[in-house]
C-alpha atoms as a PDB file:
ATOM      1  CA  UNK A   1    -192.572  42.804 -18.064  1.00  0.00           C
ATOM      2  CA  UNK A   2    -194.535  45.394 -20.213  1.00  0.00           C
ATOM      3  CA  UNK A   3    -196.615  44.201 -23.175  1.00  0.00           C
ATOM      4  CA  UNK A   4    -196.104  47.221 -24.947  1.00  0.00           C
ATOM      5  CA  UNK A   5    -199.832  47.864 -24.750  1.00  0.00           C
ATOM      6  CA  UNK A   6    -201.599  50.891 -23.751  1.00  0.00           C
ATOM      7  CA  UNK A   7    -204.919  50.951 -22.027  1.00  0.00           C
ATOM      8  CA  UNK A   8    -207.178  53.844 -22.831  1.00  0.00           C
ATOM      9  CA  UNK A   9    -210.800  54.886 -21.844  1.00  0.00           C
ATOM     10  CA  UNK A  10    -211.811  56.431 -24.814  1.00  0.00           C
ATOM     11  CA  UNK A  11    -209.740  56.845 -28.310  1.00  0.00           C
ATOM     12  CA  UNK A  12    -210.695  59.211 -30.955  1.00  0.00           C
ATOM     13  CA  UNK A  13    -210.225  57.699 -34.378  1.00  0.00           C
ATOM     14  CA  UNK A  14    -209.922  60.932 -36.864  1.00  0.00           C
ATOM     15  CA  UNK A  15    -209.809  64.483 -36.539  1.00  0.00           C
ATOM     16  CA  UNK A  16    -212.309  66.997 -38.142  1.00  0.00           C
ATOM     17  CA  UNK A  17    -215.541  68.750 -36.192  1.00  0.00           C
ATOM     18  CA  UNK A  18    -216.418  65.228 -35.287  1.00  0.00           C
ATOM     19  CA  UNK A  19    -213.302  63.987 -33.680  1.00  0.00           C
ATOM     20  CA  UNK A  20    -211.986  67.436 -32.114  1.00  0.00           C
ATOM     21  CA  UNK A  21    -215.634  67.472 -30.947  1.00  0.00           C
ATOM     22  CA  UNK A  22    -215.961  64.108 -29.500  1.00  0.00           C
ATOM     23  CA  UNK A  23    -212.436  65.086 -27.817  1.00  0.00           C
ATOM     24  CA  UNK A  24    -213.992  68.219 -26.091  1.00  0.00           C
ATOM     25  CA  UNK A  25    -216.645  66.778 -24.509  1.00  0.00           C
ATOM     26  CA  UNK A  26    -214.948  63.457 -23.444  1.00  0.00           C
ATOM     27  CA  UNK A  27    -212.140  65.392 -22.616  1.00  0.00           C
ATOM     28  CA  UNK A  28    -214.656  67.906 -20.183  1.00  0.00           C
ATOM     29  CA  UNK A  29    -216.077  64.566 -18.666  1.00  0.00           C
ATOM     30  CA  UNK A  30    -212.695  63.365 -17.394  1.00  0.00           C
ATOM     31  CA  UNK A  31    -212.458  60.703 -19.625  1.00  0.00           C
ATOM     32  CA  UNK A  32    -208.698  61.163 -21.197  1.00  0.00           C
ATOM     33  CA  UNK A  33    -209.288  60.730 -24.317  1.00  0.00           C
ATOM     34  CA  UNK A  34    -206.838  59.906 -26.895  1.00  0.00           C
ATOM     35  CA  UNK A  35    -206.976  61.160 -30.497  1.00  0.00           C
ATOM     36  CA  UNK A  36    -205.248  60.027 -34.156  1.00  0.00           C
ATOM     37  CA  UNK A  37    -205.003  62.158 -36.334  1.00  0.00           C
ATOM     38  CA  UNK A  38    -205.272  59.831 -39.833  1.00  0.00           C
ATOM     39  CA  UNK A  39    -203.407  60.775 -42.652  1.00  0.00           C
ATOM     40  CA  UNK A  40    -205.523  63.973 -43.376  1.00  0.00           C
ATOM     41  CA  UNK A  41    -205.509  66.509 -39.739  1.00  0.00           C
ATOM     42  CA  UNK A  42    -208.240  68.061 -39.943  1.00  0.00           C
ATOM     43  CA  UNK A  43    -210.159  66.256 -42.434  1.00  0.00           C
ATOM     44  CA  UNK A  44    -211.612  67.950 -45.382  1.00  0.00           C
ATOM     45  CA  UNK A  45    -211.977  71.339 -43.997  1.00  0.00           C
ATOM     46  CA  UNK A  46    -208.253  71.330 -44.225  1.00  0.00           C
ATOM     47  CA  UNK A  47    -208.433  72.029 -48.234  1.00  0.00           C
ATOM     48  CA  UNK A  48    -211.171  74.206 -47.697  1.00  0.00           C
ATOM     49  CA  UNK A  49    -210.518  77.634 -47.901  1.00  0.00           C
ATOM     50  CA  UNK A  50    -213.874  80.085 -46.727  1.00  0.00           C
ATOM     51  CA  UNK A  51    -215.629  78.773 -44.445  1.00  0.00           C
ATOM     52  CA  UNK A  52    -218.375  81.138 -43.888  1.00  0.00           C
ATOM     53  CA  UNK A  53    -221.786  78.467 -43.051  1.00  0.00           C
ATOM     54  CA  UNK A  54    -220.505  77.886 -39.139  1.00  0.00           C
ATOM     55  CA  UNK A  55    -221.639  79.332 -36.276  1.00  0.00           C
ATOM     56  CA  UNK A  56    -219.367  81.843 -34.722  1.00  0.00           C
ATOM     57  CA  UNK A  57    -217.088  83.307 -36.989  1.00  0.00           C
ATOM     58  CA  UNK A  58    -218.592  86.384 -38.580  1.00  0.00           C
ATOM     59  CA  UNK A  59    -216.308  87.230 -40.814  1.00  0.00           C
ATOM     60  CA  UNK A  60    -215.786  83.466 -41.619  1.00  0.00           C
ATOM     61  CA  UNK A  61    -212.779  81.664 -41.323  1.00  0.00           C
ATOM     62  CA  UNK A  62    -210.265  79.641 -43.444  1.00  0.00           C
ATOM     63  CA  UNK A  63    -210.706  76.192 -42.956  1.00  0.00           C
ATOM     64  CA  UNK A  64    -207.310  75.272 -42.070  1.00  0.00           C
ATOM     65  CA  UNK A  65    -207.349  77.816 -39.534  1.00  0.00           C
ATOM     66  CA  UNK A  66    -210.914  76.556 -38.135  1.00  0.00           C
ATOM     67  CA  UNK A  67    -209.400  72.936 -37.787  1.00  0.00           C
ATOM     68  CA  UNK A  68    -206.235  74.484 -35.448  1.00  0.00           C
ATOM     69  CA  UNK A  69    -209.023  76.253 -33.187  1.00  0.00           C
ATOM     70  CA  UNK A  70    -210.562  72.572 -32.551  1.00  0.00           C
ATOM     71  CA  UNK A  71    -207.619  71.163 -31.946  1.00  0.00           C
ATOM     72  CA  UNK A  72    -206.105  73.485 -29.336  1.00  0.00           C
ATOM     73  CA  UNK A  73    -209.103  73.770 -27.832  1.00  0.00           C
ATOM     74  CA  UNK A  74    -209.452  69.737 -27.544  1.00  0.00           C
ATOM     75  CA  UNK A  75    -205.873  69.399 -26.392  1.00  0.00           C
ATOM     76  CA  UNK A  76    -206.750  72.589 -23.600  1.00  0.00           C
ATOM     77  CA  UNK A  77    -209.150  70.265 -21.909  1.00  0.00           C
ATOM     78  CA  UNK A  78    -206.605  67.449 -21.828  1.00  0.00           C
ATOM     79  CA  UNK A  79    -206.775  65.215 -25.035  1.00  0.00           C
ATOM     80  CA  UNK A  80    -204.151  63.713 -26.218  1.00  0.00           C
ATOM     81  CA  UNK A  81    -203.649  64.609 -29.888  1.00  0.00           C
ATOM     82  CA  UNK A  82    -201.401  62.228 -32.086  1.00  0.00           C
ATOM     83  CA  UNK A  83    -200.027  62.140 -35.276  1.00  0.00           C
ATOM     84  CA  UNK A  84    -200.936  58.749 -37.107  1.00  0.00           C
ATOM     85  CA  UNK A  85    -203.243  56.621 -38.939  1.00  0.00           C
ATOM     86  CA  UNK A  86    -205.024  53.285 -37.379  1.00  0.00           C
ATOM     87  CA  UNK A  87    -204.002  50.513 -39.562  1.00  0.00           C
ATOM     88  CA  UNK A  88    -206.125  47.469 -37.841  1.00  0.00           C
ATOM     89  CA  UNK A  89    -208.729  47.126 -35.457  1.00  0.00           C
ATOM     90  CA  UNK A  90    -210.114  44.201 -33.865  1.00  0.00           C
ATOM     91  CA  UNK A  91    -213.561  44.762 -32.307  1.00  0.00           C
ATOM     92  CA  UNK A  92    -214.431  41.083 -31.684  1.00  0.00           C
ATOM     93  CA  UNK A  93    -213.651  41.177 -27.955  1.00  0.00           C
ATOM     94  CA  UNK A  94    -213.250  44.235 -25.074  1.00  0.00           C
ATOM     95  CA  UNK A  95    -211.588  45.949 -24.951  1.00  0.00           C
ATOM     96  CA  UNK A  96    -211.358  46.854 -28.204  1.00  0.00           C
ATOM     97  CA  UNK A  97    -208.150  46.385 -30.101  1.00  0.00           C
ATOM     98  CA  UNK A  98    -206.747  49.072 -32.199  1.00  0.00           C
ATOM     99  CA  UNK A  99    -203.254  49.168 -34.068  1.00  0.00           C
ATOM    100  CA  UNK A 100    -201.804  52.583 -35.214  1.00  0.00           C
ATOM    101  CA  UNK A 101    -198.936  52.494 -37.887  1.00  0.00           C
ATOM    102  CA  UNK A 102    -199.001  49.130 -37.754  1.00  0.00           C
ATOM    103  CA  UNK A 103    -197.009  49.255 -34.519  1.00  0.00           C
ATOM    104  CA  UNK A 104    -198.466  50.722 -31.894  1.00  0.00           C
ATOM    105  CA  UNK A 105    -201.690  48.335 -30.003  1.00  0.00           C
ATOM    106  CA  UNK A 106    -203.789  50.351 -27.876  1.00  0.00           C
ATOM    107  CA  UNK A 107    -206.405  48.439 -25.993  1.00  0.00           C
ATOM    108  CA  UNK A 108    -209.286  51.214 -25.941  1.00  0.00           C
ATOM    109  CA  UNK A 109    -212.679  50.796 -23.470  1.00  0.00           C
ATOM    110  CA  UNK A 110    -214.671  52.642 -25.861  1.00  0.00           C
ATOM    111  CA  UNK A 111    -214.091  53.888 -29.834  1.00  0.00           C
ATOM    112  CA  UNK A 112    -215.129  56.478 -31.604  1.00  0.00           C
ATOM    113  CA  UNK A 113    -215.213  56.657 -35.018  1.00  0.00           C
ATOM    114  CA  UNK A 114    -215.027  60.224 -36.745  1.00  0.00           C
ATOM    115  CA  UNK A 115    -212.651  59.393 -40.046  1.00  0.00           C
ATOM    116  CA  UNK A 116    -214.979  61.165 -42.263  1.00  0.00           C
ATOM    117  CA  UNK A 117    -215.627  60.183 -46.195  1.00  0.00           C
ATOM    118  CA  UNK A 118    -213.805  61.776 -49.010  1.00  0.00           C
ATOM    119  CA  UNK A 119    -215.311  63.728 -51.920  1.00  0.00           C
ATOM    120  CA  UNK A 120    -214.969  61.238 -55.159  1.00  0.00           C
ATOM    121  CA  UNK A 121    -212.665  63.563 -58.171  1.00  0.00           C
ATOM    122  CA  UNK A 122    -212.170  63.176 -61.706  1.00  0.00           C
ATOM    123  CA  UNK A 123    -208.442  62.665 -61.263  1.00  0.00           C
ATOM    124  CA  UNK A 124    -207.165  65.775 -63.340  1.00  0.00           C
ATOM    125  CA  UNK A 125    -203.926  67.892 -62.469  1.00  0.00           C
ATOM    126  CA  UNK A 126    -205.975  70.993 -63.180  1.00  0.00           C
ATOM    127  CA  UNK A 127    -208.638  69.735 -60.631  1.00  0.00           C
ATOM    128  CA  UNK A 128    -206.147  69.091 -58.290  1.00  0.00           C
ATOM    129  CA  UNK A 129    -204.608  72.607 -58.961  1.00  0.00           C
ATOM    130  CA  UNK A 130    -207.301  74.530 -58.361  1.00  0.00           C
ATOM    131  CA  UNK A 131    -208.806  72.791 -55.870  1.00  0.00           C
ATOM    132  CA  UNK A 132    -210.355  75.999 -53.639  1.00  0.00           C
ATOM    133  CA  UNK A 133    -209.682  77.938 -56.397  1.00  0.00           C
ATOM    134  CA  UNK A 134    -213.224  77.799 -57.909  1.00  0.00           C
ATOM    135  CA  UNK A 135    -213.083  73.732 -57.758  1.00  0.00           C
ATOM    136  CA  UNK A 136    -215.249  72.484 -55.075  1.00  0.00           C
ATOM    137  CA  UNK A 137    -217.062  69.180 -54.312  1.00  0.00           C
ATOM    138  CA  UNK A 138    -219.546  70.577 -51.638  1.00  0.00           C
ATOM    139  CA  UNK A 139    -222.392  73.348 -53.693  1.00  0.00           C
ATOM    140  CA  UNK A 140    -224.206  73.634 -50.185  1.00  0.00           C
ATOM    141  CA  UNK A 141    -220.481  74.918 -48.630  1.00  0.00           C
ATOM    142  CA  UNK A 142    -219.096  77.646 -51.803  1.00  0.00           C
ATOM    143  CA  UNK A 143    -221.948  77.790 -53.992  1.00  0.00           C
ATOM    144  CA  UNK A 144    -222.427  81.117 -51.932  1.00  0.00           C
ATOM    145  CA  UNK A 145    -219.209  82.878 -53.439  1.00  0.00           C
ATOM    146  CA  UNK A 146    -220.446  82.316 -56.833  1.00  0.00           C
ATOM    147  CA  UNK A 147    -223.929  83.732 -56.427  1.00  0.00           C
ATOM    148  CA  UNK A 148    -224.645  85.753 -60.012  1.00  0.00           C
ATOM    149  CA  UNK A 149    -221.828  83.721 -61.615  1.00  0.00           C
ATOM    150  CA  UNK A 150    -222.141  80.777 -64.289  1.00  0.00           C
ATOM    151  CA  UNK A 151    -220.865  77.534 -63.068  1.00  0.00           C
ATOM    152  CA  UNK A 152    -220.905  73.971 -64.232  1.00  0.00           C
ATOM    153  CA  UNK A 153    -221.313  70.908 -61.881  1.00  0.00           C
ATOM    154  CA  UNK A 154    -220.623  67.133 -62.918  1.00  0.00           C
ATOM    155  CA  UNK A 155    -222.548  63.922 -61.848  1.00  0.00           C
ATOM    156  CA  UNK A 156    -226.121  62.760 -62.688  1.00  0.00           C
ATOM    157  CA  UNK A 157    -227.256  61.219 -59.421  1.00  0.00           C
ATOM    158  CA  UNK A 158    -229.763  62.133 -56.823  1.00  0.00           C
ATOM    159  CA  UNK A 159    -226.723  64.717 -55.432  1.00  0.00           C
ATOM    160  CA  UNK A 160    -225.695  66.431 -58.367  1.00  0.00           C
ATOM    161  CA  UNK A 161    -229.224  67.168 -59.261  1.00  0.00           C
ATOM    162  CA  UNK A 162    -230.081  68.908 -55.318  1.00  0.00           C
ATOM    163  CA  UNK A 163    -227.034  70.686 -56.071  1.00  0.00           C
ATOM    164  CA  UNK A 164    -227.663  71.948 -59.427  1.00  0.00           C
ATOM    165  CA  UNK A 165    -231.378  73.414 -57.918  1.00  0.00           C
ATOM    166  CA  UNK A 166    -229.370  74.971 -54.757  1.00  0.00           C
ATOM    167  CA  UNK A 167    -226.863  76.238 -57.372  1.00  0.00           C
ATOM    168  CA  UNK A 168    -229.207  77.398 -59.600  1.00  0.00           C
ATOM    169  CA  UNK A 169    -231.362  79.853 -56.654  1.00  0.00           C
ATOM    170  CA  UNK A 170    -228.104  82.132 -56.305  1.00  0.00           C
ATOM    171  CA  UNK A 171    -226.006  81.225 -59.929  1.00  0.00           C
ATOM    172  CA  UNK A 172    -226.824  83.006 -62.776  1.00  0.00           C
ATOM    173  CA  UNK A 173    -226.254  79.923 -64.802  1.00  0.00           C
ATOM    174  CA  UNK A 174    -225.452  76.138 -63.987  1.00  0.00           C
ATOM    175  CA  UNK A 175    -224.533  73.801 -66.785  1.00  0.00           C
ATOM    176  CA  UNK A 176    -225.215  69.991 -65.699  1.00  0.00           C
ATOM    177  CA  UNK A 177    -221.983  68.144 -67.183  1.00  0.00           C
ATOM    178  CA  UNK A 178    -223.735  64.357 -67.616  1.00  0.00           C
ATOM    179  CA  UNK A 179    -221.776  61.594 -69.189  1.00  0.00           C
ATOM    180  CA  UNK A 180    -224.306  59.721 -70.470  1.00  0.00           C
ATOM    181  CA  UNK A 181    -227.718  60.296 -72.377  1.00  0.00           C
ATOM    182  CA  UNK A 182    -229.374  59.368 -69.294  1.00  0.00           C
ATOM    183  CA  UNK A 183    -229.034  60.281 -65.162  1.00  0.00           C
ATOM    184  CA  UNK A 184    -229.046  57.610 -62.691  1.00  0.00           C
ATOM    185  CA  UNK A 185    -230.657  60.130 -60.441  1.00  0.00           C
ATOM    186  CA  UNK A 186    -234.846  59.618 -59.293  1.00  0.00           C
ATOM    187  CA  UNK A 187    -237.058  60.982 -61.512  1.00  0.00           C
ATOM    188  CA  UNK A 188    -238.414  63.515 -59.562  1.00  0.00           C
ATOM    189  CA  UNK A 189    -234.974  65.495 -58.941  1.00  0.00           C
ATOM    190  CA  UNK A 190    -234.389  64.493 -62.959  1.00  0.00           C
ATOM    191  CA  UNK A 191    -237.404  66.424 -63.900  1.00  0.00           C
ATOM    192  CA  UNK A 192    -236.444  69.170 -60.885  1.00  0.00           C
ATOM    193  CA  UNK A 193    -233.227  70.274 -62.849  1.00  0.00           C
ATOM    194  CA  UNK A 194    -234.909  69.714 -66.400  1.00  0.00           C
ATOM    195  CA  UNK A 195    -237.877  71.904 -65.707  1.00  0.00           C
ATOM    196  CA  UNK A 196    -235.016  74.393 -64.197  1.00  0.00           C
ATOM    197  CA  UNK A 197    -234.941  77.570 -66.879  1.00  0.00           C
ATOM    198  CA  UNK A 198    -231.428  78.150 -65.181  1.00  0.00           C
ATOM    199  CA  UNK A 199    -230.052  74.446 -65.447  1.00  0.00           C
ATOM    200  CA  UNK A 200    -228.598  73.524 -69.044  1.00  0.00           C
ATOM    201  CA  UNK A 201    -227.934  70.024 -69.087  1.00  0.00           C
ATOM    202  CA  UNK A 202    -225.320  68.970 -71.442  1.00  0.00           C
ATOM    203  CA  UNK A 203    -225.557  64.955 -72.079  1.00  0.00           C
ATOM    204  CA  UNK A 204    -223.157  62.747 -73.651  1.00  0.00           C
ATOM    205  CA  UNK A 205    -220.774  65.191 -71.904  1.00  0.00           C
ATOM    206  CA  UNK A 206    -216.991  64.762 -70.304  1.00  0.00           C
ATOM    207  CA  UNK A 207    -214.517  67.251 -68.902  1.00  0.00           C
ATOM    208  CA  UNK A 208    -211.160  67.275 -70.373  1.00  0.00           C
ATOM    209  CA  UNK A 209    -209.501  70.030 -68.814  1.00  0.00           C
ATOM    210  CA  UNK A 210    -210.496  72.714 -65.932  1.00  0.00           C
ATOM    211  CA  UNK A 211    -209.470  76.227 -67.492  1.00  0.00           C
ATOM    212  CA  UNK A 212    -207.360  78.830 -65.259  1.00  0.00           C
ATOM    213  CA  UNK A 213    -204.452  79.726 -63.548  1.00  0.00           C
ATOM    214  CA  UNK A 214    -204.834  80.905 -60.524  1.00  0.00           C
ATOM    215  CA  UNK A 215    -208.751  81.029 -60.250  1.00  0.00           C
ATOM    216  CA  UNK A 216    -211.341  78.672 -62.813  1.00  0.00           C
ATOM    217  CA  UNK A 217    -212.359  80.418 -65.441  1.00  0.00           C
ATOM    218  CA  UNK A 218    -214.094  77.568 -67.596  1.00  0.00           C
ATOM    219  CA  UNK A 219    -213.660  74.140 -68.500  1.00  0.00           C
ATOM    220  CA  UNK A 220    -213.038  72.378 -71.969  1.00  0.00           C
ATOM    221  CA  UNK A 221    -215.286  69.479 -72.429  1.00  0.00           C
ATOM    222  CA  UNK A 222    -215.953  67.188 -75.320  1.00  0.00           C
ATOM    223  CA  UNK A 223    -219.383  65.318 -76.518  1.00  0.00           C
ATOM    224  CA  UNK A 224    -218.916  61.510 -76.422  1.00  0.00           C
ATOM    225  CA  UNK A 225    -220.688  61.192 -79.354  1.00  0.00           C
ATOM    226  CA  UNK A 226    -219.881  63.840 -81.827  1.00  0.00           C
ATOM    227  CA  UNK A 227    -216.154  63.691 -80.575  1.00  0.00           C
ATOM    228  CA  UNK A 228    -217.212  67.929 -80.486  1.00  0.00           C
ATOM    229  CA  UNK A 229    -214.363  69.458 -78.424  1.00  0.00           C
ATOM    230  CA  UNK A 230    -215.870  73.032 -76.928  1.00  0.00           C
ATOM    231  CA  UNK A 231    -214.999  75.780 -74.177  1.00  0.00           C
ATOM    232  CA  UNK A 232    -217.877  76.587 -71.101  1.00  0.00           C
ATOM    233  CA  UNK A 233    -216.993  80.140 -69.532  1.00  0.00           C
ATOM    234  CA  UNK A 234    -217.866  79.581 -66.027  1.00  0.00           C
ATOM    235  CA  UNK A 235    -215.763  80.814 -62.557  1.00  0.00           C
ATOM    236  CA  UNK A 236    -217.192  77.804 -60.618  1.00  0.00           C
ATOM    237  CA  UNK A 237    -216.728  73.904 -61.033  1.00  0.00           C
ATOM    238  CA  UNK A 238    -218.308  71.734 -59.044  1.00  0.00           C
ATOM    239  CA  UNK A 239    -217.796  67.880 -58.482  1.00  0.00           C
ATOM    240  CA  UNK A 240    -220.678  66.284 -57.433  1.00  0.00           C
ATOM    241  CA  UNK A 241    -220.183  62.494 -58.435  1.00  0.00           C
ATOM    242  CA  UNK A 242    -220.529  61.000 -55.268  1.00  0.00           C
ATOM    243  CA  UNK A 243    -218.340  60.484 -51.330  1.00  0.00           C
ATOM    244  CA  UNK A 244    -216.128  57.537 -50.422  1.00  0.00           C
ATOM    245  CA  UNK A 245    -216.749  56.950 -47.157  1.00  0.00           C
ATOM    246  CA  UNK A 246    -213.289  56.300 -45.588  1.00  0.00           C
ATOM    247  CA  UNK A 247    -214.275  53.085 -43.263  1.00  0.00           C
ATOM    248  CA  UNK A 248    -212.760  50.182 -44.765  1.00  0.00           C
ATOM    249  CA  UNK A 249    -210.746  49.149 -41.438  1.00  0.00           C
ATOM    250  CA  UNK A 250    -213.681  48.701 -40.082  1.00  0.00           C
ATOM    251  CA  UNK A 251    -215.476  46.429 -42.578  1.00  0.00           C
ATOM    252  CA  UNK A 252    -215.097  43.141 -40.665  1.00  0.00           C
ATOM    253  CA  UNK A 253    -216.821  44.387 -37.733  1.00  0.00           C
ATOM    254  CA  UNK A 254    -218.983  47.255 -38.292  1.00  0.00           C
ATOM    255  CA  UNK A 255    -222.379  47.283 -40.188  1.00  0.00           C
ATOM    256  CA  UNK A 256    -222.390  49.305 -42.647  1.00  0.00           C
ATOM    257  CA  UNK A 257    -224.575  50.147 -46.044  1.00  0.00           C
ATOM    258  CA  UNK A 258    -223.670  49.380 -49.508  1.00  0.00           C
ATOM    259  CA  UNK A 259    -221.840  52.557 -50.268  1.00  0.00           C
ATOM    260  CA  UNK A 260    -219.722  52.124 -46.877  1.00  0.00           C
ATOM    261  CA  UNK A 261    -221.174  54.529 -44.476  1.00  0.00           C
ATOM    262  CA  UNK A 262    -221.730  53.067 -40.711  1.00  0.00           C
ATOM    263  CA  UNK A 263    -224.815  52.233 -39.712  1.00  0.00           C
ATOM    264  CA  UNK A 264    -225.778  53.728 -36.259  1.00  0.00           C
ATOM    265  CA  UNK A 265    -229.073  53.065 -34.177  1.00  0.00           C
ATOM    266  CA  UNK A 266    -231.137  55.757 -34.589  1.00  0.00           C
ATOM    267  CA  UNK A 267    -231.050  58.875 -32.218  1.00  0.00           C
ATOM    268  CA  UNK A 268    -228.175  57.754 -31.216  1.00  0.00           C
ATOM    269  CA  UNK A 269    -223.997  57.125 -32.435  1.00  0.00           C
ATOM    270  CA  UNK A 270    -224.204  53.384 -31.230  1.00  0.00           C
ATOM    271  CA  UNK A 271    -222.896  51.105 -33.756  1.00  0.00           C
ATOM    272  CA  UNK A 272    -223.417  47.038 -34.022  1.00  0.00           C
ATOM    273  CA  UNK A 273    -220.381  46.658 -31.297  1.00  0.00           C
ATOM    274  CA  UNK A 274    -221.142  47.718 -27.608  1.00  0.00           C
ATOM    275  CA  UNK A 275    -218.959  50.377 -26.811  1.00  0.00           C
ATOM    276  CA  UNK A 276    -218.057  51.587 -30.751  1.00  0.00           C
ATOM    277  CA  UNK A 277    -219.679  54.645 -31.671  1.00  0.00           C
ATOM    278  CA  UNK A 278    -219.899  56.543 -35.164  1.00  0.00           C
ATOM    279  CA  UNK A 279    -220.220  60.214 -35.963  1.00  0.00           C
ATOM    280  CA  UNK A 280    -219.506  62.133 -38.742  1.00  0.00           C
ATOM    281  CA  UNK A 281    -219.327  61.953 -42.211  1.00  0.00           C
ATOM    282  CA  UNK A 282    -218.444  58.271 -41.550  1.00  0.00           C
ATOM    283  CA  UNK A 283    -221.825  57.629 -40.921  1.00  0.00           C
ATOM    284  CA  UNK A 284    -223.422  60.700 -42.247  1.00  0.00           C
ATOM    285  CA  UNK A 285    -224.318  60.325 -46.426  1.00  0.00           C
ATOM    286  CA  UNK A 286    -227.314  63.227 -46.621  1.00  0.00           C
ATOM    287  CA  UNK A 287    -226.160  66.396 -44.455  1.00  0.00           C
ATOM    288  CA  UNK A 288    -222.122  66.106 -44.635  1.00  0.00           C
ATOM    289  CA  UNK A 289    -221.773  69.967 -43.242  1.00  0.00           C
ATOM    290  CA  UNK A 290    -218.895  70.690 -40.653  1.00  0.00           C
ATOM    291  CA  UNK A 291    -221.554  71.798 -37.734  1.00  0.00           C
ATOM    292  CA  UNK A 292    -223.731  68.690 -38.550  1.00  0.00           C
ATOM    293  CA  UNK A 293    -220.234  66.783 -38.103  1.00  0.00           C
ATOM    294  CA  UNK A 294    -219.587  68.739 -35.093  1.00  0.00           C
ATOM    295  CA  UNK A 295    -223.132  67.661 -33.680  1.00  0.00           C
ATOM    296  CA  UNK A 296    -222.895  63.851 -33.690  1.00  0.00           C
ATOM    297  CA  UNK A 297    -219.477  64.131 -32.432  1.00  0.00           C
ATOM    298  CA  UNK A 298    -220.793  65.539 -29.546  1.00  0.00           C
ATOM    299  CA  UNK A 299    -223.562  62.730 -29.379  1.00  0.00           C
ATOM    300  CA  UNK A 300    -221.037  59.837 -29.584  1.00  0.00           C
ATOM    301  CA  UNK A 301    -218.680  61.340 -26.749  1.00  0.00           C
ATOM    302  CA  UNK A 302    -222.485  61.414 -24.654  1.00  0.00           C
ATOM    303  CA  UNK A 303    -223.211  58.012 -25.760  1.00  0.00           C
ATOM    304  CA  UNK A 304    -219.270  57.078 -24.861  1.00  0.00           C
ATOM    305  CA  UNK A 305    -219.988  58.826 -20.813  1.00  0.00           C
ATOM    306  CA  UNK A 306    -222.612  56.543 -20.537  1.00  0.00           C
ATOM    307  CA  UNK A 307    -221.553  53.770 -21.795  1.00  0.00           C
ATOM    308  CA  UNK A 308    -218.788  53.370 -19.617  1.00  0.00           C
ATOM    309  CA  UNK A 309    -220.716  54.436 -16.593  1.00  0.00           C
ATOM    310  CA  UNK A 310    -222.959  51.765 -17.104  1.00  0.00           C
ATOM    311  CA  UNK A 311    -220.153  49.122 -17.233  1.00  0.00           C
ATOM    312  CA  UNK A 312    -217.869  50.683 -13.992  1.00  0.00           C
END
C-alpha cells in the first residue's frame, strides 16, 4: 500500500541564482533533483527590473526574464521544477523530512537550502508602487542608473552607511534619511559618510510619502522634532534598513545567527545537519549579489555529489 511519500536524492528548496544553480549542476551529475519554487519564483530578481552587474548579458537583462533563462535551463538538464512552498521540515533523522503545502511529505537524501532573505520596507503604497521605478533596496545593484542624479537612502546601520559612500562615488548628491539623532552604525563608516562632502545627513528624519507617478521624483519627509514637513527632489530612493532572512522553517534544526542567516562551515555550504546544505542569500548577509548567489549554489550542489557518494 503506498505511503504517499516520495523519495528523492536531492530537493531544491527555493528558486533564484542559488536554487536554479544548485539544480544545474545536480541536475548535470545525475542526481534528479527536485525543486520548489516558494511563494516568490525567482526570488528577488523577479521585481528587479535592469539587471546589468551579471556576467553574460551585455546589454543587460530584465530580471524577470534572467530568472526564466535559469529555470529552463535547470529543467533542460532534467530538474524537476514545482510550484509550492515547504511548510515543515524535520531534519532530526535521514532522510530528511520535508512537507510542501502542508500536504505533500517528500523524504529527501540531501537538502538544499537557497530561499533567499527579503529586503526589510517601510510599508508605504507609494514604495510599493514604484518599486523598480527609482525605489530600490540594493545601491550596489541600481545605484548605476542614477550616476549624476540626487538620491536619498534610509537606514543608519553599518549598510546604509557602505551604501551611501558607493552612492555617493557616481550620485551627484545622496541625502542620508536617519530617524534618530544618532546611527547605530560603527563609528568608522559613521564618520565615512559624515566626512563625505556629497552625503547630507538629515537626522531626526522620517519619510512620509515617495513622490511620483510613474518614475520617483522626490520624497516628502518630516523632522521628528520640529514636526517640519519638507519636499527632497531626488530620482532615486533607496531602502537600506536591513534583510530578513527568510529561514524560519528551519529554526528548530539549523544553526543560525541572531539576525537568522544559516550558519555554514567555512569554505564550504555544509550546515549543522549532515546532508543539509545552505547557499544563497539564506546564508549570505555581506555580498547578497545574484552571481555571488549563483556561486554558492553551485558549491552546495558539489558539496550535495559528495555527500551522497560518500554514503552509497
Amino acid at each position: 500500500m503506498s505511503t504517499g511519500i516520495e523519495k528523492v536524492k536531492v530537493l531544491i528548496i527555493g528558486s533564484g541564482p542559488a536554487g536554479y544553480t544548485a539544480a544545474i549542476y545536480a541536475a548535470r551529475a545525475g542526481l534528479n533533483p527536485v525543486l520548489y519554487t516558494g511563494g516568490q519564483p525567482g526570488g528577488q530578481l523577479t521585481i528587479t527590473n535592469d539587471v546589468e552587474n551579471y556576467p553574460g548579458y551585455p546589454e543587460g537583462v530584465m530580471g524577470p526574464e534572467m530568472m526564466e533563462d535559469f529555470r529552463k535551463q535547470a529543467e533542460r538538464f532534467g530538474t524537476q521544477v514545482r510550484y509550492g512552498l515547504v511548510t515543515k521540515v524535520d531534519f532530526s533523522s535521514t532522510p530528511h523530512k520535508v512537507i510542501v503545502d502542508e500536504q505533500i511529505e517528500i523524504h529527501a537524501d540531501t537538502v538544499l537550502i537557497s530561499t533567499g532573505a527579503s529586503a526589510k520596507w517601510l510599508g508605504m503604497e507609494s514604495e510599493e508602487r514604484l518599486n523598480g521605478k527609482g525605489v530600490s533596496a540594493c545601491a550596489v545593484c541600481d545605484g548605476f542608473f542614477f550616476r549624476g542624479q540626487d538620491v536619498a537612502i534610509v537606514g543608519a546601520g553599518d549598510t546604509a552607511c557602505e551604501e551611501a559612500s558607493y552612492l555617493a562615488n557616481i550620485c551627484n548628491k545622496v541625502y542620508m534619511i536617519v530617524r534618530r539623532e544618532e546611527m547605530r552604525a560603527s563609528q568608522i563608516m559613521q564618520k565615512r559618510v559624515i566626512n563625505n562632502p556629497k552625503i547630507e545627513i538629515l537626522w531626526n528624519t522620517e519619510t512620509e510619502e515617495i513622490l511620483g507617478d510613474e518614475e520617483v521624483t522626490g520624497a516628502r519627509l518630516i523632522n521628528n522634532v520640529t514636526k517640519e514637513i519638507s519636499e527632497l527632489k531626488v530620482s532615486g530612493f533607496f531602502v537600506a534598513i536591513g534583510h530578513q532572512p527568510n529561514t524560519g522553517i528551519f529554526k528548530d534544526f539549523i544553526n543560525m545567527d541572531e539576525s537568522g542567516y544559516i550558519k555554514t562551515v567555512a569554505g564550504s555550504t555544509k550546515t549543522n545537519v549532515e546532508g543539509v546544505f545552505a547557499c544563497g542569500d539564506a546564508q549570505d548577509n555581506i555580498y547578497r549579489q545574484a552571481v555571488t548567489a549563483a556561486g554558492t549554489g553551485c558549491m552546495a550542489a558539489l558539496d550535495a555529489e559528495r555527500y551522497l557518494a560518500s554514503i552509497e
